[in-house]
Protein backbone atom coordinates (compact mmCIF):
# COMPACT_ATOMS: atom_id res chain seq x y z
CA UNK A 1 17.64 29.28 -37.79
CA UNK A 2 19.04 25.89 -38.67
CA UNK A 3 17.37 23.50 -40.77
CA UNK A 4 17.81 19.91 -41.03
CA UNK A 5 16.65 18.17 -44.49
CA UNK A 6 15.82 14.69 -44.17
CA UNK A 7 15.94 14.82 -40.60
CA UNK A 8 13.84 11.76 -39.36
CA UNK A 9 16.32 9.22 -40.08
CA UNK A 10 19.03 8.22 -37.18
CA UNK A 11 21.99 10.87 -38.35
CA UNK A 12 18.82 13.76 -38.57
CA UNK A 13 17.82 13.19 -35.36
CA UNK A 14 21.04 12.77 -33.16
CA UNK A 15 22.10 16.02 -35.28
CA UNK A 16 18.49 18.02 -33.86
CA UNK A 17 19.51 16.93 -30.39
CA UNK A 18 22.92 17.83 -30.55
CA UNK A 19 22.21 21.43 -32.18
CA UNK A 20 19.67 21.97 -29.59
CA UNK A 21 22.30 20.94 -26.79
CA UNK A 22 24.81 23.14 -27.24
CA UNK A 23 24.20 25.17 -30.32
CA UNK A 24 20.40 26.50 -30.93
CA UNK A 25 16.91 26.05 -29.91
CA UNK A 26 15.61 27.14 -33.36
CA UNK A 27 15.50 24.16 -35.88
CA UNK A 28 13.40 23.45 -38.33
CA UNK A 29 12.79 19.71 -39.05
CA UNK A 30 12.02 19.08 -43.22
CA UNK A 31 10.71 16.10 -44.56
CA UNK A 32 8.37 13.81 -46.54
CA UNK A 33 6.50 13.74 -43.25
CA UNK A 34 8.37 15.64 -40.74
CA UNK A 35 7.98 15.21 -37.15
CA UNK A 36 9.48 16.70 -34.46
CA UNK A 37 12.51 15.35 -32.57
CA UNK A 38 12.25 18.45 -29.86
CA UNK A 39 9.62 19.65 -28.46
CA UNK A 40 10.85 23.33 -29.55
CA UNK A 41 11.33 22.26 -33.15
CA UNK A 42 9.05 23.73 -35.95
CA UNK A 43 8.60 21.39 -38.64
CA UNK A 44 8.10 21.51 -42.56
CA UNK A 45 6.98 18.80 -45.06
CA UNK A 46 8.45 18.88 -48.35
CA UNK A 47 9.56 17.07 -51.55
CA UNK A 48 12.65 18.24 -52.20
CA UNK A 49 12.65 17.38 -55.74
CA UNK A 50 10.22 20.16 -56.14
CA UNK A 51 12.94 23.08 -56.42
CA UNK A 52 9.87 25.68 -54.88
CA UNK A 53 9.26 23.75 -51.80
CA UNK A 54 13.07 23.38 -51.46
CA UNK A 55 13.48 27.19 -51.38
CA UNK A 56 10.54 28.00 -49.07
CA UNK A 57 11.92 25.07 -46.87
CA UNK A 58 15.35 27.02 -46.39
CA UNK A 59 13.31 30.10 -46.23
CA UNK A 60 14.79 32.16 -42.79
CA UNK A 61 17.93 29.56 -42.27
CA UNK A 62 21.33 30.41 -41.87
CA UNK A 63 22.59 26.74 -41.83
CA UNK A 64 21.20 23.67 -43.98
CA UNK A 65 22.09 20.26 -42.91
CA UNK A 66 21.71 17.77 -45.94
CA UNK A 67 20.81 14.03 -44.41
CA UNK A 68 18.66 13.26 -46.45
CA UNK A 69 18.97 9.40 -47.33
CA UNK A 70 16.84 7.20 -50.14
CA UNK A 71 16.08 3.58 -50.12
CA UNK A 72 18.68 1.24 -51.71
CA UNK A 73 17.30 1.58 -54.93
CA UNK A 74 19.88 2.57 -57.95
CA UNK A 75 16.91 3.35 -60.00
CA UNK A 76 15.42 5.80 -57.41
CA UNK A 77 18.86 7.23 -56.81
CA UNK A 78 19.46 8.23 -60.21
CA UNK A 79 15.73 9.87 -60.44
CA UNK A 80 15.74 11.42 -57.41
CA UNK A 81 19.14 12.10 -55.67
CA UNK A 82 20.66 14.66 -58.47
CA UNK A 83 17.40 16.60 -59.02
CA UNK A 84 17.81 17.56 -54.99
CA UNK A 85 21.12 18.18 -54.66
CA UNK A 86 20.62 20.57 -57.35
CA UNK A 87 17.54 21.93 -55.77
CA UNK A 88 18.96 22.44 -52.36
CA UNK A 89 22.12 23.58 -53.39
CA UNK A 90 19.76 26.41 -55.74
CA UNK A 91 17.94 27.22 -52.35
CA UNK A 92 20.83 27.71 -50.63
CA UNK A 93 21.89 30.00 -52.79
CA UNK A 94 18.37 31.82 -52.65
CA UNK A 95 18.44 31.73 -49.18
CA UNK A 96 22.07 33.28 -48.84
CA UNK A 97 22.31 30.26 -46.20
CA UNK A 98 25.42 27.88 -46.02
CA UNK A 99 25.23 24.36 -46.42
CA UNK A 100 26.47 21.44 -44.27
CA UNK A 101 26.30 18.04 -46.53
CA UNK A 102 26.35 14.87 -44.84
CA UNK A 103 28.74 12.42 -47.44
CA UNK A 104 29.36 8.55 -47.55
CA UNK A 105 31.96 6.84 -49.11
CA UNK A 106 30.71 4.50 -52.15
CA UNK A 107 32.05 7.12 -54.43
CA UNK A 108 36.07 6.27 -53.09
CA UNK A 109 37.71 3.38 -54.64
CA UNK A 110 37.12 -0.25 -53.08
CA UNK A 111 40.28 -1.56 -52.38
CA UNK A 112 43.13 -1.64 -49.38
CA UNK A 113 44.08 2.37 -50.36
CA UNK A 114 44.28 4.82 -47.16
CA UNK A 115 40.82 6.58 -47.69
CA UNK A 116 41.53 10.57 -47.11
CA UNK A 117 39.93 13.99 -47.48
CA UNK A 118 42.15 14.19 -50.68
CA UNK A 119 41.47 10.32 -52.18
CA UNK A 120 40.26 10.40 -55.67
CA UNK A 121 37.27 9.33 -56.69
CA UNK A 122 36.83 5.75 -58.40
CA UNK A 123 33.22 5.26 -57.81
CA UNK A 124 32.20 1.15 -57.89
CA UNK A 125 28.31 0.54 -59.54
CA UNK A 126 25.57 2.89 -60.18
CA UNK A 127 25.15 4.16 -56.19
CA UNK A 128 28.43 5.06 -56.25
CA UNK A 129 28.55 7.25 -59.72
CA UNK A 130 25.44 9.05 -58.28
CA UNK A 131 27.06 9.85 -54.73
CA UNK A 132 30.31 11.27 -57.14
CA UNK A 133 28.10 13.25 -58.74
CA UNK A 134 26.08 14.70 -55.75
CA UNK A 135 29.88 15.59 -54.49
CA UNK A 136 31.14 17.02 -57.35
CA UNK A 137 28.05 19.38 -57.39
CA UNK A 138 29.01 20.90 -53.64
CA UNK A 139 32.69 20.65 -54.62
CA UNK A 140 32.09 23.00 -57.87
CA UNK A 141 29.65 25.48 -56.08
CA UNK A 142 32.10 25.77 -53.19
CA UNK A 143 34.95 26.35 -55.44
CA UNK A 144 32.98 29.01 -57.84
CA UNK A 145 32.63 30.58 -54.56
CA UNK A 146 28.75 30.57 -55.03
CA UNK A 147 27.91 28.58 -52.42
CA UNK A 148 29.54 28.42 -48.58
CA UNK A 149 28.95 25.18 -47.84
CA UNK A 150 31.35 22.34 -46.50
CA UNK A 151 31.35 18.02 -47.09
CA UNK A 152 31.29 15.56 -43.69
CA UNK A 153 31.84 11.88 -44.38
CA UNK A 154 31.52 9.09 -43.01
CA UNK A 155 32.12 5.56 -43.28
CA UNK A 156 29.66 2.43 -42.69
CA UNK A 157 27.94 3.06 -39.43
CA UNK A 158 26.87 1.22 -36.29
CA UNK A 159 24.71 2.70 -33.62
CA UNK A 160 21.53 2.37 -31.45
CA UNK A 161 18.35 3.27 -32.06
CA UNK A 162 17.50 3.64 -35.64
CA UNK A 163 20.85 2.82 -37.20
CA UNK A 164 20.41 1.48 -40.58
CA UNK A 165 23.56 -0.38 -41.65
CA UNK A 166 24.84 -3.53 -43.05
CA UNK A 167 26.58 -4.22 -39.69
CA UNK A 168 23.48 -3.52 -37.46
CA UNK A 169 21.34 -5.80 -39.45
CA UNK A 170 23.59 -8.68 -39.23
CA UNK A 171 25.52 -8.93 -36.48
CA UNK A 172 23.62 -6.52 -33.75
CA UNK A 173 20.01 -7.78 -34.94
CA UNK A 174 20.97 -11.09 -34.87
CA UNK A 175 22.37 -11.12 -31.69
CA UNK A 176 19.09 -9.66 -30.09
CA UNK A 177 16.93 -12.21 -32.14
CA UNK A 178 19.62 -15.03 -31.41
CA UNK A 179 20.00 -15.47 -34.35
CA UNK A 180 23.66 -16.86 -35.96
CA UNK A 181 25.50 -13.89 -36.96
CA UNK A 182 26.61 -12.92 -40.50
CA UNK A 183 29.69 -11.41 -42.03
CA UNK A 184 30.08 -10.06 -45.84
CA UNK A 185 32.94 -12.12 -47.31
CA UNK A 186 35.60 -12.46 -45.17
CA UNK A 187 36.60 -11.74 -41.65
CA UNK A 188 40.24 -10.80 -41.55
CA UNK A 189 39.94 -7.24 -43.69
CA UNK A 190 39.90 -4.20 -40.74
CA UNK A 191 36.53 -2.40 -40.72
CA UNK A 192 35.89 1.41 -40.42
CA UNK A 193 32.64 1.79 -38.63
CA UNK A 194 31.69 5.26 -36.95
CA UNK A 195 29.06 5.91 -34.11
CA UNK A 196 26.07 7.02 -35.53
CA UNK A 197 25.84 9.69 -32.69
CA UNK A 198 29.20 10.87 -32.80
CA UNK A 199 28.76 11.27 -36.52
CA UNK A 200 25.60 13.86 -35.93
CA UNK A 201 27.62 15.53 -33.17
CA UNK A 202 30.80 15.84 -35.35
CA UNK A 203 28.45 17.17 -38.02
CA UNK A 204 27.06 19.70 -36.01
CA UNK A 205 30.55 20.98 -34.79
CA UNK A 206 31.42 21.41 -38.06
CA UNK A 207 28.61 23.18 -38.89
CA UNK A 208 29.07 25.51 -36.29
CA UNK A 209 32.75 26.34 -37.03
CA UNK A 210 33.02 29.12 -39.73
CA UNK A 211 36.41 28.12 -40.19
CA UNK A 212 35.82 24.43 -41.66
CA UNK A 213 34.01 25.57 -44.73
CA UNK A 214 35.20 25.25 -47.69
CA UNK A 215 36.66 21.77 -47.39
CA UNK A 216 35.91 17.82 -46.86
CA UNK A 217 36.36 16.89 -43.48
CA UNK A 218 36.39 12.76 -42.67
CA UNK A 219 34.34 12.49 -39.46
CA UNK A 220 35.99 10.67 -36.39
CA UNK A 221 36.05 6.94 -35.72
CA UNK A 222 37.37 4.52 -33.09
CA UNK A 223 41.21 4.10 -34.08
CA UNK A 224 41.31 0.82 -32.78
CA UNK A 225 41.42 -0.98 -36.02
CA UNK A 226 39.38 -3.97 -36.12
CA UNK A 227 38.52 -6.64 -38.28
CA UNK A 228 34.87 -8.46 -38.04
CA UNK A 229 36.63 -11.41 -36.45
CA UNK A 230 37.84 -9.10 -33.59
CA UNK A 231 34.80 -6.74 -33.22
CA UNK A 232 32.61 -9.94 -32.94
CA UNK A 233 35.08 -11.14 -30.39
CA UNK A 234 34.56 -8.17 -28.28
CA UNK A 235 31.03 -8.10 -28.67
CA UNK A 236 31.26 -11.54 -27.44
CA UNK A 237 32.70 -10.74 -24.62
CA UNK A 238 30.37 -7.49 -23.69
CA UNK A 239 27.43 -9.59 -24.07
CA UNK A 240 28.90 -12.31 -22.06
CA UNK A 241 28.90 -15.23 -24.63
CA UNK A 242 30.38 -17.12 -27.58
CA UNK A 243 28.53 -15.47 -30.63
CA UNK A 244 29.01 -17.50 -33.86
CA UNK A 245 28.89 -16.35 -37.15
CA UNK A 246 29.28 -17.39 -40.37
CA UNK A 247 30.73 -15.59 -43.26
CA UNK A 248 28.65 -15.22 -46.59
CA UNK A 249 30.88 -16.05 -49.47
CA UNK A 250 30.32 -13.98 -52.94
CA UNK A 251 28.45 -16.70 -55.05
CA UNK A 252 26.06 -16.11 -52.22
CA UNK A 253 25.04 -12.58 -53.48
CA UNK A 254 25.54 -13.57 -56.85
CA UNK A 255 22.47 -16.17 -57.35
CA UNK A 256 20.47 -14.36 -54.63
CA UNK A 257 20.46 -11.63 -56.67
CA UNK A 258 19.06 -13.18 -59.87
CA UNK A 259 16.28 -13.28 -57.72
CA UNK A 260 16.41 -10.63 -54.46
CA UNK A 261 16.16 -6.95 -55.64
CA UNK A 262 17.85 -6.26 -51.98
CA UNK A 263 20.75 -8.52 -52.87
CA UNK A 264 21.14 -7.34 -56.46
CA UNK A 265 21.73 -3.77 -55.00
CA UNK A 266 23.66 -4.89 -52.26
CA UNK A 267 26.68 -6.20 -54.90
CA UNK A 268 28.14 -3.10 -56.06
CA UNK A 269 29.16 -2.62 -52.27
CA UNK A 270 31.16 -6.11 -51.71
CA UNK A 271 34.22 -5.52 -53.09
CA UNK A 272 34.77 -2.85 -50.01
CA UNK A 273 34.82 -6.42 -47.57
CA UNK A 274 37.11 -8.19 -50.25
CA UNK A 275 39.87 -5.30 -48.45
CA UNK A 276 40.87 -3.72 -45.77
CA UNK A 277 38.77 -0.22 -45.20
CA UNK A 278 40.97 2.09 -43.69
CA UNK A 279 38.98 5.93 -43.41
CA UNK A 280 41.91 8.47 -41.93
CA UNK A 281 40.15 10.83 -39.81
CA UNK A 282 43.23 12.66 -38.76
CA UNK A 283 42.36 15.97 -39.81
CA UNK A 284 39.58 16.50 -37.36
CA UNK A 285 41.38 15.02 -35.16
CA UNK A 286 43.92 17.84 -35.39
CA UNK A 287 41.44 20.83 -35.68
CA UNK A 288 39.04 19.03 -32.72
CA UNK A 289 40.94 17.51 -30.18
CA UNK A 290 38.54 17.66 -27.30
CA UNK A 291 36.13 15.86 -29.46
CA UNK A 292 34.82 13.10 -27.06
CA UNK A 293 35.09 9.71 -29.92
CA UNK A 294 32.91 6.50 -28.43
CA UNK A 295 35.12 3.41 -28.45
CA UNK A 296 33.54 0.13 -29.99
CA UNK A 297 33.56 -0.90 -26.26
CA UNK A 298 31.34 2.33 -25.64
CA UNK A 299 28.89 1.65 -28.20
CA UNK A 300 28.51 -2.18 -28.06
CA UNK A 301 27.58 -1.46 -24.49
CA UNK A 302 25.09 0.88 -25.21
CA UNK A 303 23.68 -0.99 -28.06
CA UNK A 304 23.11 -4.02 -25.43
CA UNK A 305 21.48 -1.98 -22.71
CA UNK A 306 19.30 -0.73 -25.55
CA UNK A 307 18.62 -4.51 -26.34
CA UNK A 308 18.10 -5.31 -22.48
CA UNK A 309 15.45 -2.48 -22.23
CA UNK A 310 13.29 -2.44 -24.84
């Protein structure tokens, strides 16, 4: 069996549908509230913080898939997000039953450095300490040789369907709502954004290659380098017309969040669209080369016929 924790958000359910296309028909979907994503899932509620509904939820499972995601909420983060990373990574163990954590990147340094498997950590803000620590955790229990497990990460996403990102919310949900699109700081600083699907799929591989344990693997993005300038440009011309936008400067976020919670959280991130973000995702490249990567042209097309349609 193969479980997915956290798996009602977007990554946790493109990962059930790609495991059930080409790798198993028996997943088990855990949760707050979990639901199925296919119809031959079984399903498990659980709070993970609870280290004894964390076991009995990897009870059976030869691979765990860690997607779980919290609200962007340092305080919760710091309550919540150690306490079950320890827990799963103590049910794992239990369970004899590998683990497959799904990374970000807030705990790499925000500035123009070539972001790697093997780039330090120089974690920016509270969010960012906690995700260092979460790594650290899989990185020690993988190198005690305690725990099989292996690290996918990703950088900001875009994608359809659920997608929760900064770039979703203000360029693509603007442009279905008409709205005037918005850009973080500046406009000239290249972007690394990855495919919300192909991140699940690339996660699943992974998961599914005995070899790639035991190491950080960068999950694969578009190489066409674009700043937001460009990408709006192409958008722009995918949609068929001239989308304006208008960049937020930083004294913005700086009295909005005297008095927006959202916006308060939000700063620790901005000094990654001060630079250019450049996440190298040559090494699967190498090991994967038949991995199929969507081009921004790819998904900003399917993004608008999602618009169109619903």
């Amino acid at each position: 069996m193969q479980t997915i924790l956290g798996a009602n958000g977007q990554i946790g359910e493109e990962l059930a549908r790609e495991l059930k296309r080409n790798f198993t028909s028996d997943i088990r979907i855990v949760s707050r509230n979990a639901k199925k994503v296919n119809d031959t899932d079984t399903v498990f509620s659980a709070d993970l913080s609870i280290k004894e509904s964390a076991i009995e939820a990897l009870k059976d499972t030869e691979i765990a898939y860690f997607t779980l995601g919290l609200p962007m909420d340092s305080d919760l983060w710091e309550q919540q997000f150690l306490l079950i990373t320890k827990n799963v990574i103590e049910a794992c163990k239990i369970n004899q039953t590998k683990l497959v954590f799904f990374d970000n990147t807030y705990m790499y340094p925000q500035d123009d450095r070539l972001l790697t498997e093997e780039t330090v950590f120089e974690p920016v803000g509270r969010k960012g300490k906690i995700r260092k620590e979460m790594a650290e955790m899989v990185l020690n229990e993988m190198k005690s040789g305690e725990l099989k497990a292996v690290i996918c990460r990703a950088p900001e996403f875009y994608g359809p369907r659920k997608t929760q990102s900064i770039t979703n919310t203000l360029i693509f949900d603007n442009i279905k709502e008409n709205k005037k699109l918005k850009v973080l700081l500046r406009d000239d600083k290249l972007r690394s954004l990855i495919w919300t699907p192909d991140a699940s799929r690339a996660t699943a591989l992974i998961g599914n290659t005995p070899d790639a344990f035991g190491q950080t693997w960068h999950l694969p993005i578009d190489d066409k380098r674009l700043n937001y300038k460009q990408f709006i440009a192409l958008a722009s011309e995918i949609y068929g017309k001239d989308l304006k936008y208008s960049i937020i400067p930083k004294f913005v976020f700086s009295i909005g969040a005297l008095f927006n919670k959202r916006l308060k959280e939000l700063q620790e991130l901005l000094p990654r669209y001060e630079h250019d973000n450049i996440f190298d995702d040559s090494k699967f490249r190498n090991r994967f080369p038949d991995f199929q990567i969507t081009t921004y042209n790819q998904g900003i097309e399917q993004i608008k016929k999602e618009q169109l349609s619903s």
